[in-house]
C-alpha atoms as a PDB file:
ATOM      1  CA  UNK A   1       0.000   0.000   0.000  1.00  0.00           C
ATOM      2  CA  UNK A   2       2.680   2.563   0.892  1.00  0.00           C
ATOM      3  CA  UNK A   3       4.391   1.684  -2.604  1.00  0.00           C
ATOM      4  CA  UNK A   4       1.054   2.882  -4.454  1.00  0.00           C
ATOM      5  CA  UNK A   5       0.604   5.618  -2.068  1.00  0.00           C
ATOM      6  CA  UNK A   6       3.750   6.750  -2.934  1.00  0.00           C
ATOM      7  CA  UNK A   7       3.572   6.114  -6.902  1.00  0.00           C
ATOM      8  CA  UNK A   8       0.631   7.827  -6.630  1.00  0.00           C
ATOM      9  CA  UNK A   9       1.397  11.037  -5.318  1.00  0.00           C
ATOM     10  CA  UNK A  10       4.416  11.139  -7.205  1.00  0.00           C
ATOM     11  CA  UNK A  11       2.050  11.253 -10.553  1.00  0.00           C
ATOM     12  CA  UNK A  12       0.176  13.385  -8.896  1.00  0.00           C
ATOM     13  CA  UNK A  13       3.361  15.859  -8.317  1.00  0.00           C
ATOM     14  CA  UNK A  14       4.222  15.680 -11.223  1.00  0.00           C
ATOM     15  CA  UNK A  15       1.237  16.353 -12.950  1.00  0.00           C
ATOM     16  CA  UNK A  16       0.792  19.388 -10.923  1.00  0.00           C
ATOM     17  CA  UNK A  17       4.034  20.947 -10.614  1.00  0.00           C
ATOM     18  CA  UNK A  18       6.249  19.305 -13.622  1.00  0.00           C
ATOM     19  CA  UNK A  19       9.827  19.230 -12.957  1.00  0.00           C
ATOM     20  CA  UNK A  20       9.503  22.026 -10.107  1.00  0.00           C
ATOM     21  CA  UNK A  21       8.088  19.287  -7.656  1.00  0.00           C
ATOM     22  CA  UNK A  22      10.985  17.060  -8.664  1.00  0.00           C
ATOM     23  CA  UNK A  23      13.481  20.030  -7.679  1.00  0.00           C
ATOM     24  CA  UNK A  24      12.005  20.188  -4.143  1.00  0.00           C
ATOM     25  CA  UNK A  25      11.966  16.566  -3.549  1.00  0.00           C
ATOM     26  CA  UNK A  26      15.697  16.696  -4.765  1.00  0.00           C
ATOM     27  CA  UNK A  27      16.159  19.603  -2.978  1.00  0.00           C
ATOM     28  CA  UNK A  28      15.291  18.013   0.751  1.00  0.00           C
ATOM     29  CA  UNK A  29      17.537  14.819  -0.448  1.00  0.00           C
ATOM     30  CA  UNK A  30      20.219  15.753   1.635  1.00  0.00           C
ATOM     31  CA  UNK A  31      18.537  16.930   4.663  1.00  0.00           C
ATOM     32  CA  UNK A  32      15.826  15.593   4.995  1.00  0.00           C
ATOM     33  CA  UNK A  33      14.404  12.905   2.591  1.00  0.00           C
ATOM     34  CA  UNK A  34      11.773  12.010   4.757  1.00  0.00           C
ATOM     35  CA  UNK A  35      10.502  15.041   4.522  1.00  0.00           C
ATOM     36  CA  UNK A  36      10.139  14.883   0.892  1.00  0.00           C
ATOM     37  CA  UNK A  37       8.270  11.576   0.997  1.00  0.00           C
ATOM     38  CA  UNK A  38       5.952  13.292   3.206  1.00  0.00           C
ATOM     39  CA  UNK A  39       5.349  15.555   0.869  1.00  0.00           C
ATOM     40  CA  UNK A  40       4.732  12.870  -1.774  1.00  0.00           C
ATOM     41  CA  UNK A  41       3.091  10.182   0.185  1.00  0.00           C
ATOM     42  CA  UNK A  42       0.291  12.866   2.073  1.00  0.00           C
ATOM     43  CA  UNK A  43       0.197  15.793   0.127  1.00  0.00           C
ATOM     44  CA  UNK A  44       0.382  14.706  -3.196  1.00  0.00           C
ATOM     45  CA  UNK A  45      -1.020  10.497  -2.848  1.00  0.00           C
ATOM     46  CA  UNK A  46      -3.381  11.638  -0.158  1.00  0.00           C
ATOM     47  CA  UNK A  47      -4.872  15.070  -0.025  1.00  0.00           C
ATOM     48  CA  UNK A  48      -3.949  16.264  -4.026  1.00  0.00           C
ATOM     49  CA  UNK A  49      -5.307  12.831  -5.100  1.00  0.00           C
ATOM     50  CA  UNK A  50      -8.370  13.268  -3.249  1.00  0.00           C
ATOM     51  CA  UNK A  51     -12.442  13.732  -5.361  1.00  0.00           C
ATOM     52  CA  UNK A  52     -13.913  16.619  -4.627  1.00  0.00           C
ATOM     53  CA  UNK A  53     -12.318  19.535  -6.025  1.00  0.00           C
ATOM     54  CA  UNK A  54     -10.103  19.611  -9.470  1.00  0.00           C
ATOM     55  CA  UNK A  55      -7.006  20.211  -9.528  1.00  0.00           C
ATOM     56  CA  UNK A  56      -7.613  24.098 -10.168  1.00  0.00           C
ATOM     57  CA  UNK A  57      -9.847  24.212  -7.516  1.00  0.00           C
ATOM     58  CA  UNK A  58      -7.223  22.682  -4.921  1.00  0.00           C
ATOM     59  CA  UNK A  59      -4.492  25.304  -6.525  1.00  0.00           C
ATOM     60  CA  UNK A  60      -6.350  28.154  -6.007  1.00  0.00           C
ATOM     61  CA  UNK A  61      -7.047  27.327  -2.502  1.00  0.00           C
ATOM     62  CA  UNK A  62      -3.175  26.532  -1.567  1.00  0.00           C
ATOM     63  CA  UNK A  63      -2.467  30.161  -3.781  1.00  0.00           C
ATOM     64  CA  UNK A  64      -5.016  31.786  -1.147  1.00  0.00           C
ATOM     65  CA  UNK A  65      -3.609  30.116   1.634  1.00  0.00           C
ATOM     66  CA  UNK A  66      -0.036  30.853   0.707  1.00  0.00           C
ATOM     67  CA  UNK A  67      -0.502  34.395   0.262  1.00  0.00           C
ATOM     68  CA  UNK A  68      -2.637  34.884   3.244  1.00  0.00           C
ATOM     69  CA  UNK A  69       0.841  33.320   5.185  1.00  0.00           C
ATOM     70  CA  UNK A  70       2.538  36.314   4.016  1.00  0.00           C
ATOM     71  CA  UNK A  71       5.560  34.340   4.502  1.00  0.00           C
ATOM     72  CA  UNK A  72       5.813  31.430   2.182  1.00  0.00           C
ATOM     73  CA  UNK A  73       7.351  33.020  -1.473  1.00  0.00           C
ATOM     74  CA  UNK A  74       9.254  30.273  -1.924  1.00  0.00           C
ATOM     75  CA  UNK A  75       6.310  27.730  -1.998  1.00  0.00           C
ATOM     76  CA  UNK A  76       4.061  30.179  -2.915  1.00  0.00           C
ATOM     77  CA  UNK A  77       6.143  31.101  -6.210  1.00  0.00           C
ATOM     78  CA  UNK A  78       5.891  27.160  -7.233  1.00  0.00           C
ATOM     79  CA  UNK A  79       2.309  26.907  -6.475  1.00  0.00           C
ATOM     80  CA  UNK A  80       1.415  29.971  -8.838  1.00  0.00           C
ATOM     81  CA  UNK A  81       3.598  28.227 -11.118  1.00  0.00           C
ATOM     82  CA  UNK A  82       1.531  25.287 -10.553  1.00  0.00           C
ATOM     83  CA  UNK A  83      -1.584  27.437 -11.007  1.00  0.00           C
ATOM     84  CA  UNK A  84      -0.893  27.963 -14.293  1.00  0.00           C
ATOM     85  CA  UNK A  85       0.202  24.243 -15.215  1.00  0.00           C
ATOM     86  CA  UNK A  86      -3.330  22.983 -14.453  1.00  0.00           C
ATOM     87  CA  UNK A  87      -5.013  25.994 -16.631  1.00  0.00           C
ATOM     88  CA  UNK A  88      -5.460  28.903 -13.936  1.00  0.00           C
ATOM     89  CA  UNK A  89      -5.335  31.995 -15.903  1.00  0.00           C
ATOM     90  CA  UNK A  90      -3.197  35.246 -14.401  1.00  0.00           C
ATOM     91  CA  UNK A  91      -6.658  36.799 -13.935  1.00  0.00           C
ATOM     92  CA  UNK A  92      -7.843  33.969 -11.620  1.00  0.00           C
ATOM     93  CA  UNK A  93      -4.299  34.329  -9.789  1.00  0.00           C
ATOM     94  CA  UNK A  94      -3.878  38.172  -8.937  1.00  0.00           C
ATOM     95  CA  UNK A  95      -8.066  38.142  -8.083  1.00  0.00           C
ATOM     96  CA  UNK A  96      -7.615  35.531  -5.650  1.00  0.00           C
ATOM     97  CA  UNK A  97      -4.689  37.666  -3.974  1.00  0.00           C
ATOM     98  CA  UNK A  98      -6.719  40.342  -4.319  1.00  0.00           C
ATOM     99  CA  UNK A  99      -9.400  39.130  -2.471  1.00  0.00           C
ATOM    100  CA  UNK A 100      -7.018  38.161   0.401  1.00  0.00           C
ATOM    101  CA  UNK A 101      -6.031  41.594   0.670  1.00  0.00           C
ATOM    102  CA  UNK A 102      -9.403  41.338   2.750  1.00  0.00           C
ATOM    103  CA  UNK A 103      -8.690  38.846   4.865  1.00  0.00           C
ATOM    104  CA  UNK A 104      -5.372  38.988   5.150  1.00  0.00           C
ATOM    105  CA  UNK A 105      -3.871  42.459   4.658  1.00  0.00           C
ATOM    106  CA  UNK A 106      -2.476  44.722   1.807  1.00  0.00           C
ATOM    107  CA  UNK A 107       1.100  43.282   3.182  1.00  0.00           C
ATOM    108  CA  UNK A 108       0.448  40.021   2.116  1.00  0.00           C
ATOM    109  CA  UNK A 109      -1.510  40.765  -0.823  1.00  0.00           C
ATOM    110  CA  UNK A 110       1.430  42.613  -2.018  1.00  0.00           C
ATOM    111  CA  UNK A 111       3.948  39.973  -1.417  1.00  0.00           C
ATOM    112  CA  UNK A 112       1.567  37.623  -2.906  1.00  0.00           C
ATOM    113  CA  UNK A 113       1.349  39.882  -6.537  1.00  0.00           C
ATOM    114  CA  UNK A 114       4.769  40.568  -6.588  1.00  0.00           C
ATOM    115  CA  UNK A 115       5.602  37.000  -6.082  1.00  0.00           C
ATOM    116  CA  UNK A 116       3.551  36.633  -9.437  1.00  0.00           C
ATOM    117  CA  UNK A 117       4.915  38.860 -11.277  1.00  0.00           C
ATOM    118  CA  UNK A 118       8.176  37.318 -10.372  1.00  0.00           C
ATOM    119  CA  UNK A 119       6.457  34.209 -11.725  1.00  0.00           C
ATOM    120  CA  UNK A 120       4.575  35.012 -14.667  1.00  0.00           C
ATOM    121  CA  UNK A 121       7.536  37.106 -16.147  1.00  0.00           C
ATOM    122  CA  UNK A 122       9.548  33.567 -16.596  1.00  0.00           C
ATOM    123  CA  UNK A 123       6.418  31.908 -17.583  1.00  0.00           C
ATOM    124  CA  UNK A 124       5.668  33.507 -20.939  1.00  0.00           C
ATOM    125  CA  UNK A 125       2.275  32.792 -22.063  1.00  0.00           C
ATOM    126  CA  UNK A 126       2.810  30.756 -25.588  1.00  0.00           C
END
């Protein structure tokens, strides 16, 4: 079971985040690999891989809760990168940050769009 659990959420990573998931699974290799099998094996084979919302749906919510944190550009930079893998548009992106300048404060609304911006300028629409 743990062997599909974990072949699934690596599909599921992948399919989400392309190579970018790989790079943080890599990344934790050397510190902490367990960490990136957590990753995998619960966020990505459990939760991602859950019915109930598509995969847009599940992006948009970790982009709102990610900016809302104020403090997570790093993972907030690959989910909005992520957002736009699965067919989020920039629109649906800087509205959602928008809207959690409401509930969350111009500050993190701000480093939420400017963590976009950082994003969408290397992700060139084709």
């Amino acid at each position: 079971m743990e062997s599909t659990r974990y072949e699934r959420g690596l599909a599921r990573l992948r399919e989400v985040d392309g190579s970018a998931g790989d790079k943080v699974i890599e990344s934790l290799a050397d510190i902490s690999p367990d960490l990136g099998k957590y990753i995998i094996e619960f966020g990505f084979g459990d939760i991602y891989s859950r019915p109930g919302l598509t995969l847009q749906q599940r992006e948009l919510a970790t982009v709102a809760a990610l900016t809302a944190l104020g403090t997570a550009q790093p993972q907030l930079k690959v989910h909005i990168a992520a957002a736009l893998n699965v067919g989020l548009s920039r629109t649906e992106i800087i509205e959602t940050m928008l809207q959690m300048s409401l509930y969350a404060g111009f500050p993190a609304a701000l480093n939420g769009v400017f963590a976009a911006k950082e994003v969408f300028a290397s992700h060139e629409p084709a």
